[in-house]
Protein backbone atom coordinates (compact mmCIF):
# COMPACT_ATOMS: atom_id res chain seq x y z
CA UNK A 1 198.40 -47.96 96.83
CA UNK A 2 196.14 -47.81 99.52
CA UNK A 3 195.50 -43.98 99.76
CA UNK A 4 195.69 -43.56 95.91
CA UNK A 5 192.88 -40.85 95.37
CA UNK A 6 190.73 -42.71 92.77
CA UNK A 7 190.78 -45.55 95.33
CA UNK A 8 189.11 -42.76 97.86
CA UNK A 9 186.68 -41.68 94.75
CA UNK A 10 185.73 -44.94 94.25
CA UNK A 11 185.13 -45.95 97.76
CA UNK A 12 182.86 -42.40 98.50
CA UNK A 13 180.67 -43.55 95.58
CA UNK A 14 180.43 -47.18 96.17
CA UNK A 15 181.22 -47.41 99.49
CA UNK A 16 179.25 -51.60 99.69
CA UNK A 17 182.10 -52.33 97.45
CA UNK A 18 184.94 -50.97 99.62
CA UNK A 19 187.10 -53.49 101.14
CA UNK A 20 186.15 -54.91 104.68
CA UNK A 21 188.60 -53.60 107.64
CA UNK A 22 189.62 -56.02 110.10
CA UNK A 23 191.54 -54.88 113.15
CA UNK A 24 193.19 -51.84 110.54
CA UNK A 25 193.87 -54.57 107.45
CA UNK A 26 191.67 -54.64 104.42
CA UNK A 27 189.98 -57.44 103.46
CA UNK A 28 188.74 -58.46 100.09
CA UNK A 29 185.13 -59.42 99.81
CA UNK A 30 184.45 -62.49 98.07
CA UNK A 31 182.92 -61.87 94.44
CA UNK A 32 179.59 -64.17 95.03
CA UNK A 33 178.43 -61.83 97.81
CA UNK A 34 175.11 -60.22 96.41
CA UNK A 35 176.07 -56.67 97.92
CA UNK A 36 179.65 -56.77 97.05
CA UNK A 37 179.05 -57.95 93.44
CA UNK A 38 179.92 -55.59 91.16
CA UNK A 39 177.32 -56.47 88.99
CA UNK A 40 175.04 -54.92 91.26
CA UNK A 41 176.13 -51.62 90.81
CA UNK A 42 175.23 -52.00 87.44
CA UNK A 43 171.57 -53.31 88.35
CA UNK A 44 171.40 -50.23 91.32
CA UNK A 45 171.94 -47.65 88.31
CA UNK A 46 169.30 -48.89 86.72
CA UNK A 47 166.52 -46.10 86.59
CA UNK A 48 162.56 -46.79 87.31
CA UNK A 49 160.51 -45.39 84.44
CA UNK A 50 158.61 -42.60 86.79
CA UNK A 51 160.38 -41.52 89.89
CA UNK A 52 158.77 -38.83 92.46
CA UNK A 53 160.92 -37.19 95.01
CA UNK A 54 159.20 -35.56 97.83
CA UNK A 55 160.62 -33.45 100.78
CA UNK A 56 160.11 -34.12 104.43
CA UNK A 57 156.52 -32.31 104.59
CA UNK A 58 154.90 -34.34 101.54
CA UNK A 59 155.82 -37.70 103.12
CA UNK A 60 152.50 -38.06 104.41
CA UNK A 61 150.97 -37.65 100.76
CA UNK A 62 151.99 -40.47 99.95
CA UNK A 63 151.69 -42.84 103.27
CA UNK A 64 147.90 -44.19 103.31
CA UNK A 65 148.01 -45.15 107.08
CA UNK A 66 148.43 -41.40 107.77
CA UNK A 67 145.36 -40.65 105.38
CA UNK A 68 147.55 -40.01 102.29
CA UNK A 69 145.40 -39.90 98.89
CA UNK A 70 148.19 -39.37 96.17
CA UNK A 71 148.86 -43.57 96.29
CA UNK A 72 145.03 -43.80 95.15
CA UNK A 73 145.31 -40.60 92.85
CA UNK A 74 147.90 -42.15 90.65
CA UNK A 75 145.76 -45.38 90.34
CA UNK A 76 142.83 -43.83 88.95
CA UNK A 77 145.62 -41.57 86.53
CA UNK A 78 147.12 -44.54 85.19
CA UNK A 79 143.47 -45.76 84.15
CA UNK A 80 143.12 -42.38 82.94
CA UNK A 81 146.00 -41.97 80.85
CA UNK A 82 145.63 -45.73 79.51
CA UNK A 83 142.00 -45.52 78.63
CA UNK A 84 142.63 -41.76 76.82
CA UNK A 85 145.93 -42.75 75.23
CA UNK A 86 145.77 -46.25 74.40
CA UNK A 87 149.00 -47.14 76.51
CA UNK A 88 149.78 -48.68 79.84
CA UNK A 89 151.56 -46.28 82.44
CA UNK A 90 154.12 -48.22 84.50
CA UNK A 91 154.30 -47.94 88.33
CA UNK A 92 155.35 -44.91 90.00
CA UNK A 93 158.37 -44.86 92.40
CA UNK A 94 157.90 -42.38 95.10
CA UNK A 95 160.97 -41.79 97.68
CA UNK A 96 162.17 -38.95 99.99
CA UNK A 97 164.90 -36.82 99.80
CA UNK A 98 166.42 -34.49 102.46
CA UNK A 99 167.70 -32.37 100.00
CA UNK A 100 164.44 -30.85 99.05
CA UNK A 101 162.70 -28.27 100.09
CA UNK A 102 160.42 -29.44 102.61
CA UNK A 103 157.11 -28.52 100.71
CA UNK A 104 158.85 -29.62 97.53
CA UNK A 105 159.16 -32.34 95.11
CA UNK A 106 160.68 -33.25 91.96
CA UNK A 107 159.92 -35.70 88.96
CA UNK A 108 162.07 -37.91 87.19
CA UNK A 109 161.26 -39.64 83.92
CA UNK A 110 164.25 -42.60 83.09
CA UNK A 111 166.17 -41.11 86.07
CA UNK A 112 166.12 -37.46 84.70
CA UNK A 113 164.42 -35.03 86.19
CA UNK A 114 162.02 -33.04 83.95
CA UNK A 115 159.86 -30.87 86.53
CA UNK A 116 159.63 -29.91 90.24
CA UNK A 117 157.55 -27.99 92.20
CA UNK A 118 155.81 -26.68 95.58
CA UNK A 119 152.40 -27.54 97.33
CA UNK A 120 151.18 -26.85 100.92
CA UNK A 121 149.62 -29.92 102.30
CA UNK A 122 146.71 -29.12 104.75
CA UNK A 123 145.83 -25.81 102.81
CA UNK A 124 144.15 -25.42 99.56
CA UNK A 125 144.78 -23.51 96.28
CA UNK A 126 142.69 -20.85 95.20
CA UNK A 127 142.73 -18.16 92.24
CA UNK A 128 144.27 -15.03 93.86
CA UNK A 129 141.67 -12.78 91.96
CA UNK A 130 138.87 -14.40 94.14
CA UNK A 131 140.00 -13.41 97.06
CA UNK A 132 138.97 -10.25 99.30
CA UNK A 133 142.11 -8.17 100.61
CA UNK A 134 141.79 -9.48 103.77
CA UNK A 135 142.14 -13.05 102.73
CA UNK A 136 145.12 -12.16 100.64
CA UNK A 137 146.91 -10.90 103.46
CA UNK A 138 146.66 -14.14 105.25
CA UNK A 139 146.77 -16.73 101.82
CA UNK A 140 150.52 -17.85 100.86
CA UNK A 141 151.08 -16.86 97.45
CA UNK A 142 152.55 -19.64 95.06
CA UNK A 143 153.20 -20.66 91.84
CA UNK A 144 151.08 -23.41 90.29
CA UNK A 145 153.54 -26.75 89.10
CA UNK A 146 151.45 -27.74 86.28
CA UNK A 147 150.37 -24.03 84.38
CA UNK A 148 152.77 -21.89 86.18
CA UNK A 149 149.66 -19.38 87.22
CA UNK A 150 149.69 -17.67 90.17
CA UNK A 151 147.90 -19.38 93.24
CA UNK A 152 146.57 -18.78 96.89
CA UNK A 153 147.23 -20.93 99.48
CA UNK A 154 144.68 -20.86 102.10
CA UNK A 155 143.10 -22.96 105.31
CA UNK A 156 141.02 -25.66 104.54
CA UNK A 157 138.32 -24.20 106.97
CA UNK A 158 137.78 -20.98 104.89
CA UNK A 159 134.19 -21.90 102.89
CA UNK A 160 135.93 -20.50 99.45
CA UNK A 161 138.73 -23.51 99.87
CA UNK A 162 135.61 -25.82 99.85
CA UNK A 163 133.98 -24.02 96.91
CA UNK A 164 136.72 -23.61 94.35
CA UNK A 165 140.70 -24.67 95.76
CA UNK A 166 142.33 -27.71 95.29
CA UNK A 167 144.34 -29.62 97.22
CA UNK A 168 148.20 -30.15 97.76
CA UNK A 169 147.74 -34.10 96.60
CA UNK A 170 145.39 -32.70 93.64
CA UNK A 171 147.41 -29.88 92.67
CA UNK A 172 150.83 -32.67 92.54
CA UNK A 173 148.72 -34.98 90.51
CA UNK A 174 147.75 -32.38 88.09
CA UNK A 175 151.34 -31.75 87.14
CA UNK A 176 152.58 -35.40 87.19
CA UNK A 177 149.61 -35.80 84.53
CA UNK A 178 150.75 -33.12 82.34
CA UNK A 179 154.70 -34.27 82.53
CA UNK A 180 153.51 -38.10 81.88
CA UNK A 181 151.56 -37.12 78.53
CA UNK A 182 154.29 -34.67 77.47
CA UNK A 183 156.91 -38.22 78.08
CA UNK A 184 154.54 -40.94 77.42
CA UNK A 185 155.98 -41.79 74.42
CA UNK A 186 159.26 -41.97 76.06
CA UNK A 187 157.41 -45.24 78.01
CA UNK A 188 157.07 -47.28 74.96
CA UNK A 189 159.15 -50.33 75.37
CA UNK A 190 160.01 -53.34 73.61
CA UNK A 191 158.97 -54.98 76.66
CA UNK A 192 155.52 -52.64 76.92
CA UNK A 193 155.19 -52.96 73.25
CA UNK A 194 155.27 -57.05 73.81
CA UNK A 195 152.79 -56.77 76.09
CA UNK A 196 150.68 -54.66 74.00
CA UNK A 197 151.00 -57.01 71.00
CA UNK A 198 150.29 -59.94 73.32
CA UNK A 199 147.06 -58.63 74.72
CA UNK A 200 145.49 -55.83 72.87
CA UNK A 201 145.72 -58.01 69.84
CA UNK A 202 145.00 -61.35 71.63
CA UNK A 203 141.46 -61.72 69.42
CA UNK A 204 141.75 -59.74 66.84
CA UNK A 205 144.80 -58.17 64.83
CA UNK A 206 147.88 -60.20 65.79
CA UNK A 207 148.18 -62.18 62.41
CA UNK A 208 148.01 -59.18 60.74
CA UNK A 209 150.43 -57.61 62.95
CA UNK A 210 152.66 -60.53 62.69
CA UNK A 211 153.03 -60.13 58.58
CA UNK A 212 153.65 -56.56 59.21
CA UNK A 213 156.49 -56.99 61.09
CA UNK A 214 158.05 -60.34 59.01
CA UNK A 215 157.22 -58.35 55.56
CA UNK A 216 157.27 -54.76 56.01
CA UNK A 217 158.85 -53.07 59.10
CA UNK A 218 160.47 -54.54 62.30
CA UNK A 219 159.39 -54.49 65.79
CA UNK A 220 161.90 -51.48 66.58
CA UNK A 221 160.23 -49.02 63.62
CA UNK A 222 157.48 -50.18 64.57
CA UNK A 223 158.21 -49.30 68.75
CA UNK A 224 159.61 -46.01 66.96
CA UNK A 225 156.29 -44.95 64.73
CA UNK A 226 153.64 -45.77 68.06
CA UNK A 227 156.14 -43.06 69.57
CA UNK A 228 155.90 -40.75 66.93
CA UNK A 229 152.43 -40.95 67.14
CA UNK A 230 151.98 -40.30 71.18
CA UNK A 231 154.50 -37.17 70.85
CA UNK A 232 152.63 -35.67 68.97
CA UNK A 233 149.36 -35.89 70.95
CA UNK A 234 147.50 -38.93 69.30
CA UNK A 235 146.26 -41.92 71.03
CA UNK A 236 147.14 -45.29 70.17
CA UNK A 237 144.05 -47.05 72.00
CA UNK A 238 142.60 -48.53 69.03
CA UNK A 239 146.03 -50.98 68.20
CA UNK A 240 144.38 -53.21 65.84
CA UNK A 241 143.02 -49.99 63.37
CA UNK A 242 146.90 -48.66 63.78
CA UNK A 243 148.41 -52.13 62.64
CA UNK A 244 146.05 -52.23 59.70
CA UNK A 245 146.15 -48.84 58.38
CA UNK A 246 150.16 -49.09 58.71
CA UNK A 247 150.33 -52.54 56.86
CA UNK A 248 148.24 -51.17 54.15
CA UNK A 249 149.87 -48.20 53.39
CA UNK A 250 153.23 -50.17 53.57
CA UNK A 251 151.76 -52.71 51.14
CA UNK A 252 150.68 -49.95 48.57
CA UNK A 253 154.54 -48.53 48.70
CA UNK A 254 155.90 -51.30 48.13
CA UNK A 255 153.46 -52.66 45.25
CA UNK A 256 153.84 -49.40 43.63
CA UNK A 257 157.93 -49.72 44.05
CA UNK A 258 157.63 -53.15 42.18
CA UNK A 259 156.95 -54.14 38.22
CA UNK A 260 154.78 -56.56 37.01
CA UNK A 261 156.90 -59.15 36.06
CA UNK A 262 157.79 -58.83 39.58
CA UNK A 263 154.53 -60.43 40.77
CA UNK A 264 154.19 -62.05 37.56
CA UNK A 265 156.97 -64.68 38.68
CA UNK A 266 156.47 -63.95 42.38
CA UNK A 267 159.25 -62.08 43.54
CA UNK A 268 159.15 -60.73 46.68
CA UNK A 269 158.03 -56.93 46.79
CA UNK A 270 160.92 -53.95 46.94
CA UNK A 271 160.42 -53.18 50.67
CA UNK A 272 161.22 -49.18 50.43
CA UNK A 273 162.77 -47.79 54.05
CA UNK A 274 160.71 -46.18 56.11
CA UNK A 275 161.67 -43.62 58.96
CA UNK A 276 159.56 -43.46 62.03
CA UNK A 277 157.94 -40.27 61.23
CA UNK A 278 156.72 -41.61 57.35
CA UNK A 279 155.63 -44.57 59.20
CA UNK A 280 153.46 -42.31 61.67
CA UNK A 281 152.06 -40.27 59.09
CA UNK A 282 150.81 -42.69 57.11
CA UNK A 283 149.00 -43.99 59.78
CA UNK A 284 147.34 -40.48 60.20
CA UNK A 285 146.69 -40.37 56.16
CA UNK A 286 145.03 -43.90 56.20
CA UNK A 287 142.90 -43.07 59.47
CA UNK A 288 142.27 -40.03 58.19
CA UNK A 289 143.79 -37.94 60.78
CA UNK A 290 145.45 -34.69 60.70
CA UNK A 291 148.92 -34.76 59.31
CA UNK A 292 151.74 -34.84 62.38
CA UNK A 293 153.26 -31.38 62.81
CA UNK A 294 156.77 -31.87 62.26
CA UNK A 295 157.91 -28.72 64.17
CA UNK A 296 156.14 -30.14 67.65
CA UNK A 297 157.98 -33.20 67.01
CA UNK A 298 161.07 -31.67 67.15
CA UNK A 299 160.07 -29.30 70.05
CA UNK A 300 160.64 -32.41 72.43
């Protein structure tokens, strides 16, 4: 069934896996060829963590040997968010697409796109308000990605776009910043939290952390409660003080859930379940940090 329309679906969508035509006959593709393999269609749909899409003006953001800065802004953002947060950003995967806007781009998080928006490279963005009539006449009025305020775009030569306006690259970075702490937790791994474990708690912590997760809670509750905690705004930079504080608390449930003849012939302690969210407030209670606020949890 040669023209059978799922056959013409299939071969729009994949077309690498489409039979090879030789002088009008198909011919099959052998299944070791690394193109042809279906198994990597499964690797292509594979999503990278942080994707940025940028139309045909914004390419030369991102390309350093036409003076691009936004490569070197997302460096110093990823120390940034690391340092404030307590967790690693992964690398960010920038590519163009035609079917932008020119002056637009759009951001994906795990291959879903969570925000988009316009800058004006070569101009810079001012408060509206500041300006006199006659510069508002000649400014390009926008809409700022990150807040959603109103902004003027005006020429970098004006002496006000030195004072107060911020760049296209700037104004880009500003909203990838506030979309990647709004999803951060979304980024925690059990391959990131491995390579937490490994080297935040590398000299002090990981025995500690190792009982926790053979006595009290496993490595996915435990993925689960560091993602509680980042929703809802607190930093996990001090691993070792988390790890603690949770094994305690999880101790003193589960000593309180047992009798004494329990630990009079050492039984093992009654290990009560835990969700994710008791787990990441009694981190807060033992720390001595606000309580969680359920409702912004479920607001994501």
């Amino acid at each position: 069934m040669p023209n059978h329309p799922l056959r013409r679906t299939f071969a729009k969508l994949f077309p690498w896996l489409a039979p090879a035509h030789r002088d009008g006959v198909a011919q099959e593709m052998p299944y070791d060829d690394p193109i042809r393999d279906p198994e990597a269609v499964l690797l292509g749909l594979n999503a990278p963590p942080i994707r940025v899409e940028v139309g045909s003006e914004l390419i030369g953001l991102v390309d350093a040997s036409s003076g691009g800065t936004l490569m070197d802004g997302i460096v110093m953002l990823r120390v940034k968010l690391a340092e404030e947060m307590g967790w690693v950003i992964p690398g960010v995967q920038f590519r163009d697409n035609p079917g932008l806007t020119p002056l637009g781009y759009r951001l994906f998080v795990w291959g879903q796109a969570v925000a988009e928006g316009i800058v004006m490279p070569g101009m810079m963005g001012v408060d509206p308000e500041s300006l006199s009539p006659e510069q508002a006449k000649a400014a390009r009025v926008g809409e700022r990605p990150a807040t959603g305020q109103l902004v003027a775009w005006i020429p970098q030569t004006l002496e006000q776009a030195a004072q107060q306006g911020v760049s296209a690259d700037e104004m880009l970075l500003e909203h990838l910043e506030v979309v990647l702490r709004k999803n951060l937790y979304r980024l925690v791994t059990p391959d990131s939290l491995s390579f937490a474990l490994d080297r935040r708690l590398r000299l002090y912590g990981r025995e500690l952390a190792d009982e926790l997760l053979s006595r009290f809670v496993t490595r996915g509750e435990f993925m689960l409660c560091l993602r509680e905690l980042l929703k809802a705004g607190r930093s996990v930079r001090d691993l070792p003080q988390i790890v603690e504080a949770l094994y305690t608390s999880c101790h003193e449930r589960c000593t309180r859930g047992s009798t004494p003849s329990d630990a009079m012939f050492g039984m093992a302690l009654q290990v009560p379940q835990f969700t994710p969210y008791d787990l990441a407030q009694s981190v807060c209670r033992q720390l001595g940090w606000p309580p969680l606020d359920e409702r912004l949890l479920r607001s994501h």
